[in-house]
Protein backbone atom coordinates (compact mmCIF):
# COMPACT_ATOMS: atom_id res chain seq x y z
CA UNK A 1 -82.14 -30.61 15.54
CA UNK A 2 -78.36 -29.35 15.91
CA UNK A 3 -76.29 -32.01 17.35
CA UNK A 4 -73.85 -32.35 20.33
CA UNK A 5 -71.26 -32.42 17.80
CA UNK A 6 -72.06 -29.42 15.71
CA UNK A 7 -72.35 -27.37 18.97
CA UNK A 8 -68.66 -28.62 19.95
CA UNK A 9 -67.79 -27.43 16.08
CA UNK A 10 -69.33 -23.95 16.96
CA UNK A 11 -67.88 -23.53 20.18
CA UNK A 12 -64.28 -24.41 18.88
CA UNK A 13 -64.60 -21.97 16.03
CA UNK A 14 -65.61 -19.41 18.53
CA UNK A 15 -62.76 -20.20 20.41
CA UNK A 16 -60.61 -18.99 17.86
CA UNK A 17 -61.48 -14.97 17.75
CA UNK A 18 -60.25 -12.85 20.53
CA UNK A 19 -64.21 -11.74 20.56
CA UNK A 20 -66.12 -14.78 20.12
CA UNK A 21 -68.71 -12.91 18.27
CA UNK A 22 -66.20 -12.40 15.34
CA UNK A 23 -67.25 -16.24 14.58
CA UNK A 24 -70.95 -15.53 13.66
CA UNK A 25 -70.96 -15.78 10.13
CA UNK A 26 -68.64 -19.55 9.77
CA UNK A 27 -70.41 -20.59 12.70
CA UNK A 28 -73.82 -19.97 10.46
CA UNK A 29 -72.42 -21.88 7.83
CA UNK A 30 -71.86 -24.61 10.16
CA UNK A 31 -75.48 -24.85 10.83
CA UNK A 32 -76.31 -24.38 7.21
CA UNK A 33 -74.37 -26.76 6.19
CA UNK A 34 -75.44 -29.67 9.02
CA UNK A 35 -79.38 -29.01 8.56
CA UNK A 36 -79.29 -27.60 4.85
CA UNK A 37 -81.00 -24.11 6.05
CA UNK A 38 -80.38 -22.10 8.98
CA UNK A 39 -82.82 -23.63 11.60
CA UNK A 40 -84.38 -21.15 14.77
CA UNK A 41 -82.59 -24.03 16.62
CA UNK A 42 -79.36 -23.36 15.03
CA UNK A 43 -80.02 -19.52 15.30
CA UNK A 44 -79.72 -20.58 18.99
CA UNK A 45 -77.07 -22.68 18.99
CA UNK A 46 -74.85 -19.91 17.46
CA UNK A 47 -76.34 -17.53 19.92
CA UNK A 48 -75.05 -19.50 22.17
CA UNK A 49 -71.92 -20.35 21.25
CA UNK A 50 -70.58 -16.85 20.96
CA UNK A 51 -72.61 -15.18 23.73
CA UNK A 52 -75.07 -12.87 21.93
CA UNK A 53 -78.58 -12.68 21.86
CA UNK A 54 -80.65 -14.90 18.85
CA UNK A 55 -82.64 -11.67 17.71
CA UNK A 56 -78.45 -10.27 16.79
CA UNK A 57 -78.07 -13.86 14.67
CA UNK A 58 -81.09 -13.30 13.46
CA UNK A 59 -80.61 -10.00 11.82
CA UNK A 60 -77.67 -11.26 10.25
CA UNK A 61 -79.03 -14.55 9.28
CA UNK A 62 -82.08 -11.95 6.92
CA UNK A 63 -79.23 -9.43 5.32
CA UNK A 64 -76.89 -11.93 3.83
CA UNK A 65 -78.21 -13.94 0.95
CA UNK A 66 -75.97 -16.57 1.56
CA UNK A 67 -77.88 -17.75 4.52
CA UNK A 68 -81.30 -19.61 3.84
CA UNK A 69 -83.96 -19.73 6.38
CA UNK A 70 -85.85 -22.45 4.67
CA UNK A 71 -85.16 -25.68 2.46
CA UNK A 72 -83.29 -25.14 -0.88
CA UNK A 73 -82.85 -26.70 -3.70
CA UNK A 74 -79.88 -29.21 -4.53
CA UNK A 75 -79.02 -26.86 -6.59
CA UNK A 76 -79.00 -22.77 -6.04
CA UNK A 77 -78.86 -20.64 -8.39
CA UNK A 78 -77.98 -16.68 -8.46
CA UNK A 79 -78.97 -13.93 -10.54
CA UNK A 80 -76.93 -10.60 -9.77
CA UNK A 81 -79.29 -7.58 -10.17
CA UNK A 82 -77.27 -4.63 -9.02
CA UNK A 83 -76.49 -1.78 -11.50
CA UNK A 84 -73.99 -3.25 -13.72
CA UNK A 85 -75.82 -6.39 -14.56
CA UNK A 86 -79.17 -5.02 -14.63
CA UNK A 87 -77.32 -2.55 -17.34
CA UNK A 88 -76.18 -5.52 -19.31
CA UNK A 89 -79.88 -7.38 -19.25
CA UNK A 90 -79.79 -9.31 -16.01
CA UNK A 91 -83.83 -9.31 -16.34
CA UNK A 92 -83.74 -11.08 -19.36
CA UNK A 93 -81.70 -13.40 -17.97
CA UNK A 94 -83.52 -13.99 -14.96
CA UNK A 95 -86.50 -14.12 -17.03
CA UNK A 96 -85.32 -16.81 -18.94
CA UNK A 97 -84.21 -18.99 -16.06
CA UNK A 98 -87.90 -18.61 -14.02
CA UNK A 99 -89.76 -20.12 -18.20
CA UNK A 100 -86.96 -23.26 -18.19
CA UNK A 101 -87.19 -23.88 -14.80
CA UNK A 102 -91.41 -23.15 -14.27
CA UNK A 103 -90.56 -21.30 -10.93
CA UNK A 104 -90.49 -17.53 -9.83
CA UNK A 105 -86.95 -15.89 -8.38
CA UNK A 106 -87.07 -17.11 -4.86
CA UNK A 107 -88.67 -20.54 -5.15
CA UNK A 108 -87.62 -23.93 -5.69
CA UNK A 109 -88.52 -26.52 -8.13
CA UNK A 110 -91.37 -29.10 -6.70
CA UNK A 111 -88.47 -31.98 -7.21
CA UNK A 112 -86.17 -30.18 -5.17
CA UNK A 113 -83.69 -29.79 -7.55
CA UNK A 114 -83.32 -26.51 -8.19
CA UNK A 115 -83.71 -22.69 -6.17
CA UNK A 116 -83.60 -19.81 -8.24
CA UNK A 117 -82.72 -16.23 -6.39
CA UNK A 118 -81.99 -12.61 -7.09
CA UNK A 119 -78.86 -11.33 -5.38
CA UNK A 120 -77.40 -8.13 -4.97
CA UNK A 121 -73.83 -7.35 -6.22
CA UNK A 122 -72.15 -10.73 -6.89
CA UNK A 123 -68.65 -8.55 -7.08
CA UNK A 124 -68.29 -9.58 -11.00
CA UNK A 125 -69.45 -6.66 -12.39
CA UNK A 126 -66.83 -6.63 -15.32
CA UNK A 127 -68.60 -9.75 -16.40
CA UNK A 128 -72.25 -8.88 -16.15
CA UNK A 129 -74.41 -10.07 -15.87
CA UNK A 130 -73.36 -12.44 -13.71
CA UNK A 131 -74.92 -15.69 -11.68
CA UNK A 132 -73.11 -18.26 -9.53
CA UNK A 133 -74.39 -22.04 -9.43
CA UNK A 134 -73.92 -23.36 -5.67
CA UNK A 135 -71.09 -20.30 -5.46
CA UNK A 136 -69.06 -21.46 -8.94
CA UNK A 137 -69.49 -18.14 -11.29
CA UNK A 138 -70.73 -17.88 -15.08
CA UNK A 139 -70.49 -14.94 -15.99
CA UNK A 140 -71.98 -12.68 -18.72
CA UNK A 141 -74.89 -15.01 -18.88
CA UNK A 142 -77.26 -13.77 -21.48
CA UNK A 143 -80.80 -15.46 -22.00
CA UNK A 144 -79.26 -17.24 -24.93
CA UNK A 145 -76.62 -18.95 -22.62
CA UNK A 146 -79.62 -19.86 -20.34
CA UNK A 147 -80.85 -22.94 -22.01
CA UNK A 148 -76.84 -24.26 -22.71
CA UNK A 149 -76.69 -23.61 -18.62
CA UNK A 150 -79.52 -25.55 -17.35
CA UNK A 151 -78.17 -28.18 -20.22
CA UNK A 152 -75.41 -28.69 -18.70
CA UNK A 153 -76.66 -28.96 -15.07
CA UNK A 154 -79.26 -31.44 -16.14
CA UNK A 155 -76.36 -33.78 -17.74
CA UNK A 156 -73.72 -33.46 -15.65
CA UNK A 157 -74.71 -31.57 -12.24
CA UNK A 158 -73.67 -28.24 -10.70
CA UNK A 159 -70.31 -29.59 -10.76
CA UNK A 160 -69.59 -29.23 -14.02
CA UNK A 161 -69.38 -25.44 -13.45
CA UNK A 162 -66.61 -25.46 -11.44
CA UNK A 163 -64.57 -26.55 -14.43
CA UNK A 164 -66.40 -23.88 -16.72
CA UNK A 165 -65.27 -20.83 -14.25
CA UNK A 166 -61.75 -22.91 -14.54
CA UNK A 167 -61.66 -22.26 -18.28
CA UNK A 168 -62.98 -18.75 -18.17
CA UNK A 169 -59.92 -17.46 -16.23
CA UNK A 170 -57.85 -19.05 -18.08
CA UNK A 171 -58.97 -17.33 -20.73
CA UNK A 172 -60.22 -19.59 -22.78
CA UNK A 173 -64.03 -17.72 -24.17
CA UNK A 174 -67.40 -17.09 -22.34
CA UNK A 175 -70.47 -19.66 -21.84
CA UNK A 176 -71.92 -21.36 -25.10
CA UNK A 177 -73.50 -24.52 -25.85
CA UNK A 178 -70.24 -25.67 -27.12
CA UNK A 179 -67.91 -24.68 -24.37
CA UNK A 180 -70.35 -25.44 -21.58
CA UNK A 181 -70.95 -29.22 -22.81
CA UNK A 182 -67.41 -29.76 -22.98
CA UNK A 183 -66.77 -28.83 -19.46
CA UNK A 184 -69.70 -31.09 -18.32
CA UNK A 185 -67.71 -33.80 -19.89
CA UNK A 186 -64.46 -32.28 -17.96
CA UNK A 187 -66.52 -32.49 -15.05
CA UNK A 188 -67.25 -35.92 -15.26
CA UNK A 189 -63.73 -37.79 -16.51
CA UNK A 190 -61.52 -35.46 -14.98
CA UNK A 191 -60.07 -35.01 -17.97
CA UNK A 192 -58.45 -31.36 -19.09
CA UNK A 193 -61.24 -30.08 -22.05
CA UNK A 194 -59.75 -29.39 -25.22
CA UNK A 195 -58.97 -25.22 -26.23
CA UNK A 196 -61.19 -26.14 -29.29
CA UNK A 197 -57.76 -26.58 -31.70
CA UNK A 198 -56.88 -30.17 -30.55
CA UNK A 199 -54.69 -29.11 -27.26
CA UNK A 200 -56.15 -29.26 -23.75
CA UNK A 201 -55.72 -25.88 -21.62
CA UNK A 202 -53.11 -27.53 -19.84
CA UNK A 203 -50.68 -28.12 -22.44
CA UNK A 204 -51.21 -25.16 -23.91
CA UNK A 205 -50.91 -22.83 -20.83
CA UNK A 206 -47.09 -24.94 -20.16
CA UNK A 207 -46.38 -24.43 -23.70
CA UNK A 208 -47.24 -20.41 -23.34
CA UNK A 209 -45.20 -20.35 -19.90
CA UNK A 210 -42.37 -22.26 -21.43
CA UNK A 211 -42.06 -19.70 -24.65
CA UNK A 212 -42.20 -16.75 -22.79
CA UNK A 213 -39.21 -17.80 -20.01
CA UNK A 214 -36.86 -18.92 -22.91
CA UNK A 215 -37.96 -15.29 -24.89
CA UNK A 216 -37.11 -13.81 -21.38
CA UNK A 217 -33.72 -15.38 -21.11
CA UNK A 218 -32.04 -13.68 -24.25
C-alpha cells in the first residue's frame, strides 16, 4: 500500500524536472525503498505522479536490474556477467556464491537474508569480475574470495563492505580473508583498519600527502 506521504514525495520530485517524466527512475526508488520491491500499486502511483501510462513504468521497472518486482533479501548481492568478467571467471564465481549460500542466481535465501543475482555490466570492468553487496563494490572477486565474502557478511553485515571498497581505492590490496575481516572490524568500531605495517590508512595517506607538498616546495 503506498502512502499519502510517499505520493506527496513523488509528486514533489516530479515537480522538479521541466518534464515530469524525467523523474521516473528516483521516483521508483521511492517506492522501492517505502515497500522494499516495486509494488503494481507503486507502478501506479509513479504513473501517476508524472503523467504517463503504468504499462511505460512498467517497461522500465523489467530493464533495469536495480528495480525488484518482488521481495528481496536483506541483503542483495550482484554478480557482473558481461564480457570482461565472464573473461576473468565470473561463472566460477557465481558458482561459488549459489554452493555457500544453497540458492540459484535470482533467488533468495528461505531466512530472507540474502538475494543472489546476475547483472549485466556493473561498469568495473578493470576489476573483473566484479559484484556489488547492496550497491558497495568488491571487485575482482574470485571463487576463493567467495567464502572470506560471505564471512564477513555473516559477522559483521553488508556494511562492512562499504569500508572494504574504502580501502580498495585507496589502494590498499584486493579482497582476502585477511583484509576483508579487518574491515568487518572497521565496520563495526569505526575505527580506521590498519595498512597491515602497524599504521592505519589514514595516517599513512596524511603522511604521503605531507611528503610529497614539502618535495614539491623545493
Amino acid at each position: 500500500m503506498i502512502s499519502e506521504e510517499v505520493k506527496a514525495r513523488l509528486r514533489e520530485v516530479a515537480a522538479r524536472y521541466p518534464q515530469a517524466r524525467s523523474a521516473m527512475l528516483p521516483c521508483l526508488h521511492i517506492v522501492q525503498d517505502a515497500e522494499g520491491y516495486v509494488t503494481p500499486e507503486g507502478i501506479l502511483a509513479v504513473a501517476e505522479a508524472i503523467g504517463v501510462k503504468p504499462d511505460e513504468v512498467e517497461s522500465v521497472v523489467t530493464f533495469y536490474s536495480m528495480y525488484h518486482q518482488e521481495p528481496i533479501g536483506r541483503t542483495v548481492i550482484k554478480v557482473c556477467t558481461s564480457i570482461a568478467c565472464y573473461l576473468h571467471g565470473c561463472d566460477e564465481t557465481l558458482a561459488k556464491l549459489e554452493r555457500r549460500l544453497g540458492i540459484q542466481k535470482g533467488q533468495t535465501t528461505p531466512d530472507g537474508r540474502y538475494t543472489l543475482e546476475g547483472v549485466e555490466c556493473l561498469a568495473a570492468c578493470g576489476m573483473a569480475p566484479a559484484v556489488q553487496v547492496n550497491g558497495e563494490f568488491a571487485e575482482q572477486m574470485t571463487p576463493d574470495k567467495t567464502d572470506a565474502l560471505i564471512d564477513t557478511l555473516e559477522q559483521h553485515g553488508p556494511g562492512a563492505i562499504r569500508n572494504y571498497w574504502r580501502q580498495i581505492s585507496e589502494g590498499r590490496g584486493m579482497a582476502t580473508e585477511t583484509t576483508l575481516g579487518s574491515v568487518g572490524a572497521t565496520a563495526e568500531t569505526g575505527a580506521p583498519a590498519s595498512n597491515g605495517n602497524g599504521n592505519n590508512a589514514q595516517t599513512t595517506g596524511e603522511t604521503k600527502s605531507r611528503g610529497q607538498r614539502q618535495k614539491g616546495s623545493r
